[in-house]
Protein backbone atom coordinates (compact mmCIF):
# COMPACT_ATOMS: atom_id res chain seq x y z
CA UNK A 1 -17.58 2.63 36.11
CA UNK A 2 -16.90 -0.57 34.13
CA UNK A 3 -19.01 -3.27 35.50
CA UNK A 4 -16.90 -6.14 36.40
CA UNK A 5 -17.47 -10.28 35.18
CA UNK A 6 -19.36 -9.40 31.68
CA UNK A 7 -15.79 -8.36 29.53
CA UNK A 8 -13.22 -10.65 27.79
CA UNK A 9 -10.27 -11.17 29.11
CA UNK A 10 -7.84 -9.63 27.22
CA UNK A 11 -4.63 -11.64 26.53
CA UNK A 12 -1.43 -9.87 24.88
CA UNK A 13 -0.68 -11.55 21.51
CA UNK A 14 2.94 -11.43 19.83
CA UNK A 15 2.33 -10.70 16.12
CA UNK A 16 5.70 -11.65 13.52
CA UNK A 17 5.75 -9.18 10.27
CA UNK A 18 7.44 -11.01 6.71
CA UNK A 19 10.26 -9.41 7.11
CA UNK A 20 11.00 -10.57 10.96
CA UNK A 21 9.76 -6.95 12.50
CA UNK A 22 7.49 -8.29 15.38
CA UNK A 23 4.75 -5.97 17.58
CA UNK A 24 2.09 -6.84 20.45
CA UNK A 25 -1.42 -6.30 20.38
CA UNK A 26 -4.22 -6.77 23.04
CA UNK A 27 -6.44 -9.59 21.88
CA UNK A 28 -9.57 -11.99 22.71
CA UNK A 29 -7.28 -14.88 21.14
CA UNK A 30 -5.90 -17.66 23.09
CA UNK A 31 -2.89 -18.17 21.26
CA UNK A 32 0.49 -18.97 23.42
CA UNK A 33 2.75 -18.91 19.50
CA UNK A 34 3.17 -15.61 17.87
CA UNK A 35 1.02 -14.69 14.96
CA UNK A 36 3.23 -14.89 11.97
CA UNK A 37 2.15 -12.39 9.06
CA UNK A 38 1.84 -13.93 5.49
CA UNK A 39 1.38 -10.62 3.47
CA UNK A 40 2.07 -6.96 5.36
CA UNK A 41 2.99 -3.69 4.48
CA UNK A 42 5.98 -4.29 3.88
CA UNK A 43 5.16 -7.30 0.81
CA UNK A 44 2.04 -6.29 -0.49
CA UNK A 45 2.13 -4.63 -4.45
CA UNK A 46 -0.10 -2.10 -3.10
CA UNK A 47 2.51 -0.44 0.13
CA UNK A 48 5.37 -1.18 -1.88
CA UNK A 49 4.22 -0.02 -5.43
CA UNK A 50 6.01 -2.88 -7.29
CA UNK A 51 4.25 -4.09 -10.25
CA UNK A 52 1.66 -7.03 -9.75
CA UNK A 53 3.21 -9.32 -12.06
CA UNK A 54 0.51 -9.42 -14.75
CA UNK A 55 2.51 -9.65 -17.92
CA UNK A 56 1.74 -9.52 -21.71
CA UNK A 57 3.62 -12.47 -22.12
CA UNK A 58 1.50 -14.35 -19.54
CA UNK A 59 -0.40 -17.05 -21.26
CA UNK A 60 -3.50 -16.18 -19.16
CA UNK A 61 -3.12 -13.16 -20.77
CA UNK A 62 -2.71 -14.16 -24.18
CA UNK A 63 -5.78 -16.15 -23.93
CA UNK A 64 -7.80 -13.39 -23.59
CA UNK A 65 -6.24 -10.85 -25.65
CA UNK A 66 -6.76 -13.48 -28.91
CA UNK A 67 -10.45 -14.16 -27.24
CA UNK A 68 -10.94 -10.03 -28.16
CA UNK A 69 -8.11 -9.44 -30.34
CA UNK A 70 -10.83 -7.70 -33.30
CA UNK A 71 -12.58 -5.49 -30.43
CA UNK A 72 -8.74 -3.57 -29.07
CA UNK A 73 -7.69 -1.68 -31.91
CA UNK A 74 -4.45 0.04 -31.19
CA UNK A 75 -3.49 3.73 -32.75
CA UNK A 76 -0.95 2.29 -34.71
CA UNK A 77 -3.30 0.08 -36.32
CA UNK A 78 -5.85 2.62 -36.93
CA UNK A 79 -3.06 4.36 -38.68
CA UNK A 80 -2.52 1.40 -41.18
CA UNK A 81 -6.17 0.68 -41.76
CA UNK A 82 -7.27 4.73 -42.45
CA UNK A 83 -4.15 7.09 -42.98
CA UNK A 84 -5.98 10.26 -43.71
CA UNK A 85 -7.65 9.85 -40.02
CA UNK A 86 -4.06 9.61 -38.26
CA UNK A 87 -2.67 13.04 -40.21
CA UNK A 88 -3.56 15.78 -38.49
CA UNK A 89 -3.80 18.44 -41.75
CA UNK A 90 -6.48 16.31 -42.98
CA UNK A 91 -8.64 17.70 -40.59
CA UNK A 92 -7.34 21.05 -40.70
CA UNK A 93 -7.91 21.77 -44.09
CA UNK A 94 -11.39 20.25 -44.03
CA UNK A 95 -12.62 23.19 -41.31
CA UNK A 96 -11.10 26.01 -43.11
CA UNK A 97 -13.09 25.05 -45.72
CA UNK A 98 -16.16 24.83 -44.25
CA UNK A 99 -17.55 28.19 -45.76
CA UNK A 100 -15.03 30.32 -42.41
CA UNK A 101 -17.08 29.57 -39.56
CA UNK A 102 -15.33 27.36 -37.56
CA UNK A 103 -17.19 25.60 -34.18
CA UNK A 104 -15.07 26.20 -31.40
């Protein structure tokens, strides 16, 4: 038995989606407009999988790749800088001739 007096009244709200798709809830709100939607499911990056936008030509970006540029080292630069590292019979040919006994 629900005891009556002590719940909210329950008022039935119009809710307006981005792309003009529109639903009705069962709310507390006293709202006589319809609840327009700024970001849904069918706008946000994350439902839709589109990319967020963050670019490498964005200058906030650029600011902090040149804040860190000597701590990111990419593999072709470690290629430059130490060439036997980046050929892979270097390494090879060090391990055979380790005395046979190779760790695996």
């Amino acid at each position: 038995m629900v005891q009556k007096g002590i719940h909210p009244l329950l008022n039935t709200l119009r809710v307006v989606m981005r792309n003009g798709a529109s639903f009705t809830i069962q709310t507390t709100l006293r709202r006589s407009a319809p609840y327009m939607l700024q970001t849904d499911t069918t706008n946000n990056p994350i439902y839709t999988g589109e990319s967020s936008g963050l670019s490498l030509e964005d200058a906030r970006t650029q600011r902090v790749m040149s804040r860190y540029e000597g701590f990111v080292v990419n593999d072709q630069e470690e290629a430059a800088v130490d060439p036997a590292a980046a050929s892979p019979s270097s390494s090879s040919s060090s391990s055979s001739s380790s005395g046979g006994k190779s760790k695996k």
